[in-house]
N, C-alpha and C. Protein backbone atom coordinates (compact mmCIF):
# COMPACT_ATOMS: atom_id res chain seq x y z
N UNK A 1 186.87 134.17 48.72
CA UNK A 1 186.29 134.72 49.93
C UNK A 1 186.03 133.56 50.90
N UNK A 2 186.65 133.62 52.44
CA UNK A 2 186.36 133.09 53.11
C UNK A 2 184.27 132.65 53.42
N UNK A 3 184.30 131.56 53.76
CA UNK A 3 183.11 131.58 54.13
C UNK A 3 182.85 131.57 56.08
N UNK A 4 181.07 132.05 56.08
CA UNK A 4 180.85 132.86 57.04
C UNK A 4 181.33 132.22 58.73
N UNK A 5 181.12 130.12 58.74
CA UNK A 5 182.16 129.84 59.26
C UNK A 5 183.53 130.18 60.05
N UNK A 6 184.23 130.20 58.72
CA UNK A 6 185.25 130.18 58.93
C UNK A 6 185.97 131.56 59.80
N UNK A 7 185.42 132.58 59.25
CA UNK A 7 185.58 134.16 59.60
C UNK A 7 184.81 134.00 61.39
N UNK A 8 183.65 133.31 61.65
CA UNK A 8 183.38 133.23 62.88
C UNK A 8 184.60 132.80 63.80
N UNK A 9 185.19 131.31 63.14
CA UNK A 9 186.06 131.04 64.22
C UNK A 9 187.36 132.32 64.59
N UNK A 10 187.49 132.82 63.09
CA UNK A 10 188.31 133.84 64.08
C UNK A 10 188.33 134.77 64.27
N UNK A 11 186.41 135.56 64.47
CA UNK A 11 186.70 136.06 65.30
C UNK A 11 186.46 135.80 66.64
N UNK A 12 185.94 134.29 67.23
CA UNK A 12 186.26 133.68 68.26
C UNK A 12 187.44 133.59 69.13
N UNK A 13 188.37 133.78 67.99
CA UNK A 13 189.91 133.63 68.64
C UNK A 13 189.99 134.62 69.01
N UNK A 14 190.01 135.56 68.31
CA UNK A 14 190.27 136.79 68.26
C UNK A 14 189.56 137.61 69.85
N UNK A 15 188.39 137.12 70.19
CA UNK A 15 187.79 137.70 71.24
C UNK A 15 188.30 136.79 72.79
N UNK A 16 188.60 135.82 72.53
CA UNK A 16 189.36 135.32 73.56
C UNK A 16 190.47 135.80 73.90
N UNK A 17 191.79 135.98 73.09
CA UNK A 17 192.73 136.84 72.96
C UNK A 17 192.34 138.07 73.79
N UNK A 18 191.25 138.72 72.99
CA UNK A 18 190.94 140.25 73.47
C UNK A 18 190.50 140.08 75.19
N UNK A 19 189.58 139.08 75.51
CA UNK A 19 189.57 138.77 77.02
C UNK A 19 190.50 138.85 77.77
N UNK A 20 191.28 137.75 77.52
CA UNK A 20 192.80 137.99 78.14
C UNK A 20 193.58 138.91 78.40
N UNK A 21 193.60 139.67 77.37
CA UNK A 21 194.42 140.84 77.41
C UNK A 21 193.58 141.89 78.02
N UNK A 22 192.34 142.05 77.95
CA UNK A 22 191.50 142.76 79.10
C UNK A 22 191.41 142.62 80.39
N UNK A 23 191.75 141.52 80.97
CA UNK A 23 191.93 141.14 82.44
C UNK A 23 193.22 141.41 82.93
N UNK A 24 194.52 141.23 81.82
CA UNK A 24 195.35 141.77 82.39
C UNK A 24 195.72 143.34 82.30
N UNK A 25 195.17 143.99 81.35
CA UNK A 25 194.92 144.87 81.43
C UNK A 25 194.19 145.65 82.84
N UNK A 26 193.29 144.97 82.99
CA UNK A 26 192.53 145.84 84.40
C UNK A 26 193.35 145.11 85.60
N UNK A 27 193.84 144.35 85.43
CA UNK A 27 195.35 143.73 86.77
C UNK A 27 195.79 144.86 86.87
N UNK A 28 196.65 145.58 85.48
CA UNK A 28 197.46 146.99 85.78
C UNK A 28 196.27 147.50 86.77
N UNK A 29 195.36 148.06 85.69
CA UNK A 29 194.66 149.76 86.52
C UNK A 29 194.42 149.22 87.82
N UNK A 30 194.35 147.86 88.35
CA UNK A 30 194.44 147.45 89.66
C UNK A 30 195.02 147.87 90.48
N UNK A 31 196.42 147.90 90.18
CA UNK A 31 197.86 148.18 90.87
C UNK A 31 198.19 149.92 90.71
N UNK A 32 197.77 150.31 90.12
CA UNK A 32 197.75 152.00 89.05
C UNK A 32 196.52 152.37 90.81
N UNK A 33 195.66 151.87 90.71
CA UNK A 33 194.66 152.50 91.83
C UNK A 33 195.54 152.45 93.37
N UNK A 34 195.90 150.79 92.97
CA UNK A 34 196.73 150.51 94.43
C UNK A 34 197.61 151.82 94.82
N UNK A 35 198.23 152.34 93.80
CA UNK A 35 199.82 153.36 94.16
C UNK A 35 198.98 154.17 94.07
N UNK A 36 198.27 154.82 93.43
CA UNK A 36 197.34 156.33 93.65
C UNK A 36 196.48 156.32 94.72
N UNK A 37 196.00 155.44 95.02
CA UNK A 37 195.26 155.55 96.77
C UNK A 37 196.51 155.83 97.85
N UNK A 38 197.64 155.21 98.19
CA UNK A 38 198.58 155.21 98.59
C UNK A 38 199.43 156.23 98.86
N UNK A 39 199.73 156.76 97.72
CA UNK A 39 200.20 158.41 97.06
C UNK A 39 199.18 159.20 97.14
N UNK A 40 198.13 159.16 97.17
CA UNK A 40 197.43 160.11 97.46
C UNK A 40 197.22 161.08 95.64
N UNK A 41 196.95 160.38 94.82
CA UNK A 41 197.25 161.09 93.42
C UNK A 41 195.57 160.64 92.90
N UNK A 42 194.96 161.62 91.94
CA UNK A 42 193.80 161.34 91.39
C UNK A 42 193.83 160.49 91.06
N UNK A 43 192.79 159.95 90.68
CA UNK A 43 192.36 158.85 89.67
C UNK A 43 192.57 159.21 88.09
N UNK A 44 191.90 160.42 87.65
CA UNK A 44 191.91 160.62 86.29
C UNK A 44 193.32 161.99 85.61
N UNK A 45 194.10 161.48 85.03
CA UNK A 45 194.87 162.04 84.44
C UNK A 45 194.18 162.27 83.38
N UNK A 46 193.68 163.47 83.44
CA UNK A 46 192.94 163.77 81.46
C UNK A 46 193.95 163.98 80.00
N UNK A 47 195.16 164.40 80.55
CA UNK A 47 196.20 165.28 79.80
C UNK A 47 196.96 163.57 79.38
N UNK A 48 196.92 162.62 80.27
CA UNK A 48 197.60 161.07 79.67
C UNK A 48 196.88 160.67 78.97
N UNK A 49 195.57 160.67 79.65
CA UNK A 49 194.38 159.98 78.76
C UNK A 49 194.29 160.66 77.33
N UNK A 50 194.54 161.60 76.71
CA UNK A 50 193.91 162.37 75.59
C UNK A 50 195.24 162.03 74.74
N UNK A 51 195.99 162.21 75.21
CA UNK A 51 197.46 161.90 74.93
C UNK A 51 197.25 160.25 74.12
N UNK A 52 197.10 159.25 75.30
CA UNK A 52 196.64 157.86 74.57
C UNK A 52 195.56 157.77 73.89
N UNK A 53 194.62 158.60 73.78
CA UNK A 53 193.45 158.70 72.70
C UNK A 53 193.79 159.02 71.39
N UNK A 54 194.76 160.00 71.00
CA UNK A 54 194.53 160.41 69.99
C UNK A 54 196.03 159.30 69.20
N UNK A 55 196.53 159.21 69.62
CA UNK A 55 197.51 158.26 69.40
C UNK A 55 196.73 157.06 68.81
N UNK A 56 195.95 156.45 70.08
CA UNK A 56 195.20 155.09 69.35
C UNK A 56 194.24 155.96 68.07
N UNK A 57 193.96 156.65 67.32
CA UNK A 57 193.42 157.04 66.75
C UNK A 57 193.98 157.04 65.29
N UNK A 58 195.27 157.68 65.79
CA UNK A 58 196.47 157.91 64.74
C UNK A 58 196.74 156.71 63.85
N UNK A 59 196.83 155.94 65.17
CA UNK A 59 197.42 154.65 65.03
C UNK A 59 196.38 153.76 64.17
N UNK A 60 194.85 153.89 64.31
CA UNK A 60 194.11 152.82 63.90
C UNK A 60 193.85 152.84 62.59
N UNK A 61 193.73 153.70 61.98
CA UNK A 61 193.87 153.95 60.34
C UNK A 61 192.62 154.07 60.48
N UNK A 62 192.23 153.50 59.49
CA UNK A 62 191.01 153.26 58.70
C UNK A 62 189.91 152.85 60.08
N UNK A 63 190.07 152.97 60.96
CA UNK A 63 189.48 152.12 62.02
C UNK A 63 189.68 152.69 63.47
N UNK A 64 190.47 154.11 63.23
CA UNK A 64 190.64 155.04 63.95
C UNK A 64 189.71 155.96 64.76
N UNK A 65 188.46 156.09 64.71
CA UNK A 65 187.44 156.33 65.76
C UNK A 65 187.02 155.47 66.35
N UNK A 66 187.13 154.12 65.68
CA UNK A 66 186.37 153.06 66.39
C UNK A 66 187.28 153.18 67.49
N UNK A 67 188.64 152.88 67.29
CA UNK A 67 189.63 152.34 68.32
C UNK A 67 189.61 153.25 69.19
N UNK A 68 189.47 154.81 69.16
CA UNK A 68 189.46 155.74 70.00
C UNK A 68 188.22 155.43 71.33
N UNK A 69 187.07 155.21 70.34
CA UNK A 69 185.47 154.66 71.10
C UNK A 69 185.87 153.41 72.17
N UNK A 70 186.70 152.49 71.47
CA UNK A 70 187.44 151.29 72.85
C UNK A 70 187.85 151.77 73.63
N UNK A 71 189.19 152.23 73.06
CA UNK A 71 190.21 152.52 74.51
C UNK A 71 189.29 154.02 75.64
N UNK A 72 188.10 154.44 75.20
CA UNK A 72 187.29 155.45 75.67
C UNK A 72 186.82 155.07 76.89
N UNK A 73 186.08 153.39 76.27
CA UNK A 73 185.45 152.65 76.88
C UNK A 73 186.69 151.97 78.12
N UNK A 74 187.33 151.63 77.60
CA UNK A 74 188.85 150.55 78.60
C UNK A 74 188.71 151.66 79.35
N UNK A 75 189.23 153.05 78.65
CA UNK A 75 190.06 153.86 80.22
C UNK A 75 188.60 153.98 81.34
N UNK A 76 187.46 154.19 81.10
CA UNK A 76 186.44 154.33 81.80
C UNK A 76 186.36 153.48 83.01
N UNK A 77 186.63 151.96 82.23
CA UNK A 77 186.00 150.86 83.18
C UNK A 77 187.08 151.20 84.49
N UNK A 78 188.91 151.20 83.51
CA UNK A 78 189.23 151.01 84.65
C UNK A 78 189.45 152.56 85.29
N UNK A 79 189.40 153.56 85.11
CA UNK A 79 189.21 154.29 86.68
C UNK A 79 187.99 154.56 87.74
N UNK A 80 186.77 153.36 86.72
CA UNK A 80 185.70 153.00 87.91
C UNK A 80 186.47 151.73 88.58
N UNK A 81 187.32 151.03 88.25
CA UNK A 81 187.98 150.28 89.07
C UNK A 81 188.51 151.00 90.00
N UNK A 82 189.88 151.36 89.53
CA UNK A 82 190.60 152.90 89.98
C UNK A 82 189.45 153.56 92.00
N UNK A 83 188.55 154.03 91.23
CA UNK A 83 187.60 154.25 92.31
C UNK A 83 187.22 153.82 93.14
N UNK A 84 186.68 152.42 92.68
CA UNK A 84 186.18 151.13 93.77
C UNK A 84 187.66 151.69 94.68
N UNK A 85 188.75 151.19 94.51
CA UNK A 85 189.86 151.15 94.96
C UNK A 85 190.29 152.13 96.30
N UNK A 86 190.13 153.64 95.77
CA UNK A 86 190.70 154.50 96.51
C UNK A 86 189.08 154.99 97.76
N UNK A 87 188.22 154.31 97.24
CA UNK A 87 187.03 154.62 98.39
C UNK A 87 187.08 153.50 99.18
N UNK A 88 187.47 152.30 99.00
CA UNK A 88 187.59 151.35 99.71
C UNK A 88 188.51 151.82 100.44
């Protein structure tokens, strides 16, 4: 068994990684707001969103509500991005 250390550093890595990929992540819903303000199209697709929910769910195994509870959380932030966007 790893010791408690060692398991810290990665999940250090591991959350840096996850940063990264969260910023570019909300870059998209950036550009996703940009063309739906533009187009004139809602913000919230529920029927995509449920669609990518249950999938990440499928997908997470053993760890499959949690992951649903994230990406719950991700799609949230960004169509309050999304929003900022199309009221601006």
């Amino acid at each position: 068994m790893r010791n408690l250390d060692e398991i810290r550093k990665d999940i250090n890595r591991i959350d840096a990684e996850l940063l990264n990929l969260f910023k570019e992540r909300m870059d998209c819903a950036k550009e996703v707001g940009e063309y739906k303000k533009a187009n004139g199209i809602p913000v919230l697709n529920a029927d995509r969103e449920r669609e990518i929910l249950d999938k990440v769910e499928l997908d997470g195994g053993e760890y499959g509500g949690y992951a649903r509870e994230l990406f719950e959380k991700l799609m949230e932030l960004s169509r309050e991005l999304q929003h900022s966007i199309i009221e601006n």
